[in-house]
Each structure stands twice: as C-alpha cells, then as structure tokens.
PDB file of N, CA and C in Angstrom:
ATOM      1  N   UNK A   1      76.631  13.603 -35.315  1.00  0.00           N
ATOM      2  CA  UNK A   1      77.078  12.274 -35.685  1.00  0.00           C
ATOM      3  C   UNK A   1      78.340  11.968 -34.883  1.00  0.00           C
ATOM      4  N   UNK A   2      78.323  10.856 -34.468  1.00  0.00           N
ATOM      5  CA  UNK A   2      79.202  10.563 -33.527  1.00  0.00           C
ATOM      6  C   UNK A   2      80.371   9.691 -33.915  1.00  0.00           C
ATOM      7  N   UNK A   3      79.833   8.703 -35.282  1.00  0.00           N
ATOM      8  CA  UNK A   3      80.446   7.869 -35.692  1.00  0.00           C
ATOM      9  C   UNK A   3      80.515   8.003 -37.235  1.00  0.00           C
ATOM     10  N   UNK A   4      81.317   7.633 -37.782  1.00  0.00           N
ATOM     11  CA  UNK A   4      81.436   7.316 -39.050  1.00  0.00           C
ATOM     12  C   UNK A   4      81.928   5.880 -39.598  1.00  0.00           C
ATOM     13  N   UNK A   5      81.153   4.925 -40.304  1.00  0.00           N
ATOM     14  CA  UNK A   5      81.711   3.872 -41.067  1.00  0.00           C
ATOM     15  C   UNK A   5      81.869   3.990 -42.500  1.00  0.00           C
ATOM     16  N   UNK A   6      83.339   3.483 -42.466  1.00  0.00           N
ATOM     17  CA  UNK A   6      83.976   3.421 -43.912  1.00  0.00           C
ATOM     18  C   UNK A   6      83.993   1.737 -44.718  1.00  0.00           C
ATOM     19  N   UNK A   7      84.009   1.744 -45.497  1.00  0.00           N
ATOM     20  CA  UNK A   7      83.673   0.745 -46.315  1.00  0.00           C
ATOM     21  C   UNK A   7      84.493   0.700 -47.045  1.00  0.00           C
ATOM     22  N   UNK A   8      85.722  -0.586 -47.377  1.00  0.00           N
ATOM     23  CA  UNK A   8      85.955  -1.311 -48.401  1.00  0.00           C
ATOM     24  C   UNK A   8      86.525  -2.065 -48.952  1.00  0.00           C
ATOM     25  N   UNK A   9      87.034  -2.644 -50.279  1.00  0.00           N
ATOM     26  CA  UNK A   9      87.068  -3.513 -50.650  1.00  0.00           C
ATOM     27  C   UNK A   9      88.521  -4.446 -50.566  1.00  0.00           C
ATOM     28  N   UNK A  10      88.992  -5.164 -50.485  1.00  0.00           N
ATOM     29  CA  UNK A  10      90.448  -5.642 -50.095  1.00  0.00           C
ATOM     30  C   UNK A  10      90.634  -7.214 -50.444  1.00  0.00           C
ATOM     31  N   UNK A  11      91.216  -7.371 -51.814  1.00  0.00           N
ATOM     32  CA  UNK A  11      91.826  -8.833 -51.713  1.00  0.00           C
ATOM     33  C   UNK A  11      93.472  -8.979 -52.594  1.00  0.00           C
ATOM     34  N   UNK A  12      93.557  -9.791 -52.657  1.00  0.00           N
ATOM     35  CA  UNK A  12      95.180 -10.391 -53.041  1.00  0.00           C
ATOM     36  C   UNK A  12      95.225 -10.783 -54.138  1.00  0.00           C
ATOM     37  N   UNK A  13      95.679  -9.918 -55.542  1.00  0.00           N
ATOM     38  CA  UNK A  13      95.623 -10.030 -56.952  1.00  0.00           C
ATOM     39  C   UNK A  13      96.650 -11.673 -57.192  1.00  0.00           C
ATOM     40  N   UNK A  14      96.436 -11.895 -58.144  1.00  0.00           N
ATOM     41  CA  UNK A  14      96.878 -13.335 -58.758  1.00  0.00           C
ATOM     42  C   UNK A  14      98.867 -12.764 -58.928  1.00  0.00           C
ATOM     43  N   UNK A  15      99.005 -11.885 -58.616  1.00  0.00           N
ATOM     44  CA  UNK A  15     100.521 -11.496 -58.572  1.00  0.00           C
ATOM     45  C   UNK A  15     101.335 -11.199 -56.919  1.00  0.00           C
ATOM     46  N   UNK A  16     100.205 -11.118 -56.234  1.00  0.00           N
ATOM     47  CA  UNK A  16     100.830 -10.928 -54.622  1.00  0.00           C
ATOM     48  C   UNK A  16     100.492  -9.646 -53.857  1.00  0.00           C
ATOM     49  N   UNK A  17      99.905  -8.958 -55.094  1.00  0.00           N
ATOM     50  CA  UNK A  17      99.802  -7.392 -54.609  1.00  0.00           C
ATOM     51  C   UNK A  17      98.184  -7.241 -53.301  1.00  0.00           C
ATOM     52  N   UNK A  18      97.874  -6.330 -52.841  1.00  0.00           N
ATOM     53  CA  UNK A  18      96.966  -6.206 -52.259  1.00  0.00           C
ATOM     54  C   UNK A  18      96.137  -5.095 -52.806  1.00  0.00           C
ATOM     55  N   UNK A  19      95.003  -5.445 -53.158  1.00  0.00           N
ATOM     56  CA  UNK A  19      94.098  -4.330 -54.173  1.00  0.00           C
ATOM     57  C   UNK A  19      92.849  -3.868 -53.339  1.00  0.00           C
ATOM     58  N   UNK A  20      92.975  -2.403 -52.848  1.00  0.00           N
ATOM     59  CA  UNK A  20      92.098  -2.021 -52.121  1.00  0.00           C
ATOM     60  C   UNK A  20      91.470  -0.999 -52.430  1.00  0.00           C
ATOM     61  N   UNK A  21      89.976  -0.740 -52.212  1.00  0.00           N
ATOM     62  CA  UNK A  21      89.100   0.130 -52.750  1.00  0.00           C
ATOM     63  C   UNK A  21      88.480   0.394 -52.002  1.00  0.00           C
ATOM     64  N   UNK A  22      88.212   2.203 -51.801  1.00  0.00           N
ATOM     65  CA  UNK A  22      88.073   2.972 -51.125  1.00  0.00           C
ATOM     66  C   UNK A  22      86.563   3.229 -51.431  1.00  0.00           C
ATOM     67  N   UNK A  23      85.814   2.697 -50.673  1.00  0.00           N
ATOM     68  CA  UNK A  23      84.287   2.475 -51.581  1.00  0.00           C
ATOM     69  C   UNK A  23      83.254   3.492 -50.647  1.00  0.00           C
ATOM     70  N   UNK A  24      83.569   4.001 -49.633  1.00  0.00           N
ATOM     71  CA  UNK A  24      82.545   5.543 -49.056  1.00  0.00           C
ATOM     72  C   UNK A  24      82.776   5.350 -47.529  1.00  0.00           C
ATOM     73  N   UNK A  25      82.312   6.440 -46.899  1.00  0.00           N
ATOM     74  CA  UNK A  25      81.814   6.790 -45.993  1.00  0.00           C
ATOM     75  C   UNK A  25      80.745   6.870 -45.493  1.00  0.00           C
ATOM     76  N   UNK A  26      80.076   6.249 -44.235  1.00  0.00           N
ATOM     77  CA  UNK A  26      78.271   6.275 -44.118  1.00  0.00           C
ATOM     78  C   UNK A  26      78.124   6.413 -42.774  1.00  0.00           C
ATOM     79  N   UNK A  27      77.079   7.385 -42.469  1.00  0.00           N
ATOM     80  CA  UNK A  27      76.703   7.502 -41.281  1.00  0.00           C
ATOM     81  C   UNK A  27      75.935   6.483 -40.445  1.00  0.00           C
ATOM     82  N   UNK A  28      75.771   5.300 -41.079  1.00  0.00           N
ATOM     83  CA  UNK A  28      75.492   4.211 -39.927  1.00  0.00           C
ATOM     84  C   UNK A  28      76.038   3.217 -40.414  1.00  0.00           C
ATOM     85  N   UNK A  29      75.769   1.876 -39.771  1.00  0.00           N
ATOM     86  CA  UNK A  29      76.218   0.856 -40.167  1.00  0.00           C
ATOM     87  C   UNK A  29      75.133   0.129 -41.096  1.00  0.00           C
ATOM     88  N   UNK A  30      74.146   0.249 -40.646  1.00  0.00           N
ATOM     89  CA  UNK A  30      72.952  -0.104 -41.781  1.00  0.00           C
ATOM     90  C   UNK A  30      73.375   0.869 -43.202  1.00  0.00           C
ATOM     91  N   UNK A  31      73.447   1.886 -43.443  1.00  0.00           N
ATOM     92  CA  UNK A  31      73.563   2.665 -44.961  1.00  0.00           C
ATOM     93  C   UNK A  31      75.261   1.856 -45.457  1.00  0.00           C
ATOM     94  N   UNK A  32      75.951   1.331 -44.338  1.00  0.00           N
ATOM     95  CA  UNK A  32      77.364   0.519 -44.643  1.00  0.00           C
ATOM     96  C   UNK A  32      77.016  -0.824 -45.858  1.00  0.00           C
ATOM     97  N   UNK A  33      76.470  -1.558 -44.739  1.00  0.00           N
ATOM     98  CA  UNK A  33      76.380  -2.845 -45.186  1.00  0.00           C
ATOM     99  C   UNK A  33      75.075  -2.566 -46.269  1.00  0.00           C
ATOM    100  N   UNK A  34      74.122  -1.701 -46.396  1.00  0.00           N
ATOM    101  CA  UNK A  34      73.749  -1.097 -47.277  1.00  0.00           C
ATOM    102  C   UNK A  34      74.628  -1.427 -49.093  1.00  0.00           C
ATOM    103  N   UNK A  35      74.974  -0.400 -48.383  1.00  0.00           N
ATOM    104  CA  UNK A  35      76.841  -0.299 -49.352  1.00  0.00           C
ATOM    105  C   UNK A  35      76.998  -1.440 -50.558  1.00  0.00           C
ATOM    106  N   UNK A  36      77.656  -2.379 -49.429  1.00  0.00           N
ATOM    107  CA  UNK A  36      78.408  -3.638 -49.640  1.00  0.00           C
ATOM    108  C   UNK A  36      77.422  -4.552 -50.743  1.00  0.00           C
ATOM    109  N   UNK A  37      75.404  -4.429 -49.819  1.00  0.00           N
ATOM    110  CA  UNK A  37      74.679  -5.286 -50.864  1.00  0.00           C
ATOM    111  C   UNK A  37      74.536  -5.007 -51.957  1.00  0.00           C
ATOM    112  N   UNK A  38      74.631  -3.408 -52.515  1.00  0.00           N
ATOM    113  CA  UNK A  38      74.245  -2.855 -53.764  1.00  0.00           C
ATOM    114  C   UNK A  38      75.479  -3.329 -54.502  1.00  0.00           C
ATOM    115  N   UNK A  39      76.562  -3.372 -53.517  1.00  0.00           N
ATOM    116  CA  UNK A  39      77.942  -3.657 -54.840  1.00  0.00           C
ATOM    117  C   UNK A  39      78.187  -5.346 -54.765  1.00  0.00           C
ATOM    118  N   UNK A  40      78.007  -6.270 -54.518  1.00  0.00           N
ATOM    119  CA  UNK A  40      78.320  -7.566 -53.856  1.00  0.00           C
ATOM    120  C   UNK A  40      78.602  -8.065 -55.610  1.00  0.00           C
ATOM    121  N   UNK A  41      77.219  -8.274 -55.753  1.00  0.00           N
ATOM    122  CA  UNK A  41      76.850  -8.568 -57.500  1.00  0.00           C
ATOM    123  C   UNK A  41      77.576  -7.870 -58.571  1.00  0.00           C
ATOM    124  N   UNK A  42      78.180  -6.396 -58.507  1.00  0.00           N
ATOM    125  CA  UNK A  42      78.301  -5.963 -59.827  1.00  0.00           C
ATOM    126  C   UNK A  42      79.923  -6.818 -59.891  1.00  0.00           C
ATOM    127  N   UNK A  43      80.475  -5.969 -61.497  1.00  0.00           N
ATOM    128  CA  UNK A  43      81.354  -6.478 -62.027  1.00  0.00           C
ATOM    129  C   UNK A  43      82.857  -6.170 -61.463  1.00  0.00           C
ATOM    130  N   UNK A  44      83.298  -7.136 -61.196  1.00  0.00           N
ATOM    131  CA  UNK A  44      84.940  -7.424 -60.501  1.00  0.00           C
ATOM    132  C   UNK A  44      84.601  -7.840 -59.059  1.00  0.00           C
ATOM    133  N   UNK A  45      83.536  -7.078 -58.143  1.00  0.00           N
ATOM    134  CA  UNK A  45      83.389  -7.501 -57.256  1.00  0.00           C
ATOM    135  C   UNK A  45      82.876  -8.991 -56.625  1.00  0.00           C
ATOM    136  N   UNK A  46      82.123  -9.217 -58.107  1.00  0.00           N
ATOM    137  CA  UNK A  46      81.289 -10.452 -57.707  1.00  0.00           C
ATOM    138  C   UNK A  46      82.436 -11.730 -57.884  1.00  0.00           C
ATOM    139  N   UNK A  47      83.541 -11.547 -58.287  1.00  0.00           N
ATOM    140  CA  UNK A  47      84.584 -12.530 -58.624  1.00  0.00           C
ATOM    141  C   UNK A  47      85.201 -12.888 -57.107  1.00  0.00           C
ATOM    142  N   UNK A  48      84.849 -11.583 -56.246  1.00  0.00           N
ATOM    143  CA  UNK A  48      85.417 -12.315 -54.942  1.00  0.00           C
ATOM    144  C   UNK A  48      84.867 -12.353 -53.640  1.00  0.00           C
ATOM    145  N   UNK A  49      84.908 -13.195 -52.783  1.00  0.00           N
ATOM    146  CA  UNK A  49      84.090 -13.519 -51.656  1.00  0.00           C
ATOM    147  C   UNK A  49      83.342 -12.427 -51.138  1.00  0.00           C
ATOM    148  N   UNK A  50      82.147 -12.311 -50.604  1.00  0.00           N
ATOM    149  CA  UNK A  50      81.620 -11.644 -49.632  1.00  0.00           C
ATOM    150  C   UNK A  50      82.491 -10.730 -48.396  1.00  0.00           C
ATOM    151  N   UNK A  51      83.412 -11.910 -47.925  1.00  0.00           N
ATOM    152  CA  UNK A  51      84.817 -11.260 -47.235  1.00  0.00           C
ATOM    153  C   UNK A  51      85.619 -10.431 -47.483  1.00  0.00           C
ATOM    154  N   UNK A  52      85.853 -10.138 -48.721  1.00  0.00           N
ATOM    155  CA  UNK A  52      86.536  -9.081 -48.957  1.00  0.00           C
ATOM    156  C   UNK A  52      86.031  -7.249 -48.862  1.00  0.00           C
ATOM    157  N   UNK A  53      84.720  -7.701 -48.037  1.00  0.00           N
ATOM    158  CA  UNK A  53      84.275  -5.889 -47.808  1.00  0.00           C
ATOM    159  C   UNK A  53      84.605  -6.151 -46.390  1.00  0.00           C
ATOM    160  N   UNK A  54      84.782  -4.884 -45.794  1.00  0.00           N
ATOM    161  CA  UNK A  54      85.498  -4.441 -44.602  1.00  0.00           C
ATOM    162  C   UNK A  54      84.769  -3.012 -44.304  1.00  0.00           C
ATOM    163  N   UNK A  55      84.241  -2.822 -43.029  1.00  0.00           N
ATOM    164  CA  UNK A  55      83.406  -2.462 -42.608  1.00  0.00           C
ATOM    165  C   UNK A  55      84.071  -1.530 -41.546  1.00  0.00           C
ATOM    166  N   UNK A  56      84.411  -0.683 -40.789  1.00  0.00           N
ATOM    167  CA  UNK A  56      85.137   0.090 -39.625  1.00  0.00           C
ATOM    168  C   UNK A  56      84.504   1.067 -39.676  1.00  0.00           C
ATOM    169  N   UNK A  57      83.861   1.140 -38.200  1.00  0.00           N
ATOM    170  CA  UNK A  57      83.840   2.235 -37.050  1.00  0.00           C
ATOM    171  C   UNK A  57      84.408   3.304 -36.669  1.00  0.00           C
ATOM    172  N   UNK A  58      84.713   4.308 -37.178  1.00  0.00           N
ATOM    173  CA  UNK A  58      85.399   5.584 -36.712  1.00  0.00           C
ATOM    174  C   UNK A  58      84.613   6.728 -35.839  1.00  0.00           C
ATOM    175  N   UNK A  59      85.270   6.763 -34.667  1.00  0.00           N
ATOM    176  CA  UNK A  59      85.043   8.270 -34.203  1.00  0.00           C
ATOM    177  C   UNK A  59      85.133   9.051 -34.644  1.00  0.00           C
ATOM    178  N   UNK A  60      83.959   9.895 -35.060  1.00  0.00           N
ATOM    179  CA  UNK A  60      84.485  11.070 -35.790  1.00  0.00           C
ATOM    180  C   UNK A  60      85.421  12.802 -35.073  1.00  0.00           C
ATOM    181  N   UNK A  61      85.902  13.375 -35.571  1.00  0.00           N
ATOM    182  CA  UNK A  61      86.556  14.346 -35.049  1.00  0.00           C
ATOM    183  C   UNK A  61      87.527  13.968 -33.794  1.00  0.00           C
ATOM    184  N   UNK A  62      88.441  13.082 -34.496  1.00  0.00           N
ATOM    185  CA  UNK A  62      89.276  12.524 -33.603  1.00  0.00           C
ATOM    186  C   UNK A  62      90.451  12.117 -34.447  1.00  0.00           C
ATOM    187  N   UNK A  63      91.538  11.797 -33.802  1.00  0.00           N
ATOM    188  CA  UNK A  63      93.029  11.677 -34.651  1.00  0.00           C
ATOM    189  C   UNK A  63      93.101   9.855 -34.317  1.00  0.00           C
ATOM    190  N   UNK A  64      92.904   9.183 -35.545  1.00  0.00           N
ATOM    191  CA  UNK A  64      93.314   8.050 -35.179  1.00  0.00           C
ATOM    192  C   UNK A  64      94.927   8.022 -35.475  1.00  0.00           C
ATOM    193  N   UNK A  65      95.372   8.338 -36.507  1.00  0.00           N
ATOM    194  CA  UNK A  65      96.917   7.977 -36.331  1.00  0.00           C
ATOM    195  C   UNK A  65      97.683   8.926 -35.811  1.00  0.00           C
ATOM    196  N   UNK A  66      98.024   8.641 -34.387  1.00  0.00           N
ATOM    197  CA  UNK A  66      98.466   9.273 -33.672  1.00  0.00           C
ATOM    198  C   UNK A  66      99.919   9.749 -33.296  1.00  0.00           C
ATOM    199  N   UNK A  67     100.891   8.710 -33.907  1.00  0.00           N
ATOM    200  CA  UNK A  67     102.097   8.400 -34.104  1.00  0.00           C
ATOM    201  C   UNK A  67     102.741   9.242 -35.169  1.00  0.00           C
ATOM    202  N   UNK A  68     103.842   9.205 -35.621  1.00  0.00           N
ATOM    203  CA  UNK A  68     104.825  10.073 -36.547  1.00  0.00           C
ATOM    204  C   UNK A  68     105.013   8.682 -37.029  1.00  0.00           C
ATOM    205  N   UNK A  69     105.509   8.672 -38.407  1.00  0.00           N
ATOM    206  CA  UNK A  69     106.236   7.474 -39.207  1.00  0.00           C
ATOM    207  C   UNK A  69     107.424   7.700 -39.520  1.00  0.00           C
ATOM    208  N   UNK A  70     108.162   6.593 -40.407  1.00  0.00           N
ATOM    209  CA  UNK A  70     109.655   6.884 -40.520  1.00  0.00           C
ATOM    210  C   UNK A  70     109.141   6.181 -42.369  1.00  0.00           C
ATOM    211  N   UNK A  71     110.700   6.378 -42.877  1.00  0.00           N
ATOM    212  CA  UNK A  71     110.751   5.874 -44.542  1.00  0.00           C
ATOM    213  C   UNK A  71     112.031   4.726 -44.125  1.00  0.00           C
ATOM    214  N   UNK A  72     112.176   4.096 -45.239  1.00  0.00           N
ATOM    215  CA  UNK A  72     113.027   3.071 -45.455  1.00  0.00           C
ATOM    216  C   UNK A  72     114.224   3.715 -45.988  1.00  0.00           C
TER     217      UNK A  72
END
C-alpha cells in the first residue's frame, strides 16, 4: 500500500471552537468516501453540510511533519 486516506469530520461549534473527528483510516479513496456515505445521515452529523468531511491522501511510511515546534 502506497497510500493511505484519512477521513474527517470538521466544523465550527455555535461558541467559536473547532470540533474535529477523527473518523478512520482507508486504504483507498473509494472505502474513504465509502466512509463519509455510511456516516452523512446518522446523528450529529446529519446537522451539518456534506462539507464538513475531509478526505487526505497520505504517503504512507513517510514523515509528514517534518519541522520541530515551539510553545507559547
């Protein structure tokens, strides 16, 4: 497997916050968007747009964050 797509959920609560859900990992993009149709309908999800699933492409066995971070 060459690739991995991750899946998920991301919108902007009625307070400002950003509420994101970590909804799987799938070896194609079809078993992805797969994903997304089985959950579109159920409960909390169906309250918000179609847009709010998010779909990304990863190389697998590879370092995406490549950088060091700092704190405040």
């Amino acid at each position: 497997m060459k690739y991995a797509y991750v899946v998920q959920h991301s919108y902007e609560s009625e307070d400002g916050h950003d509420e994101v859900k970590f909804i799987g990992v799938y070896s194609s993009e079809k078993n992805a968007k797969n994903a997304v149709d089985r959950l579109k309908n159920k409960q909390g999800f169906s309250l918000f747009p179609e847009d709010c699933f998010y779909i990304e492409k990863y190389l697998v066995d590879e370092d995406h964050w490549t950088e060091g971070f700092i704190t405040a």
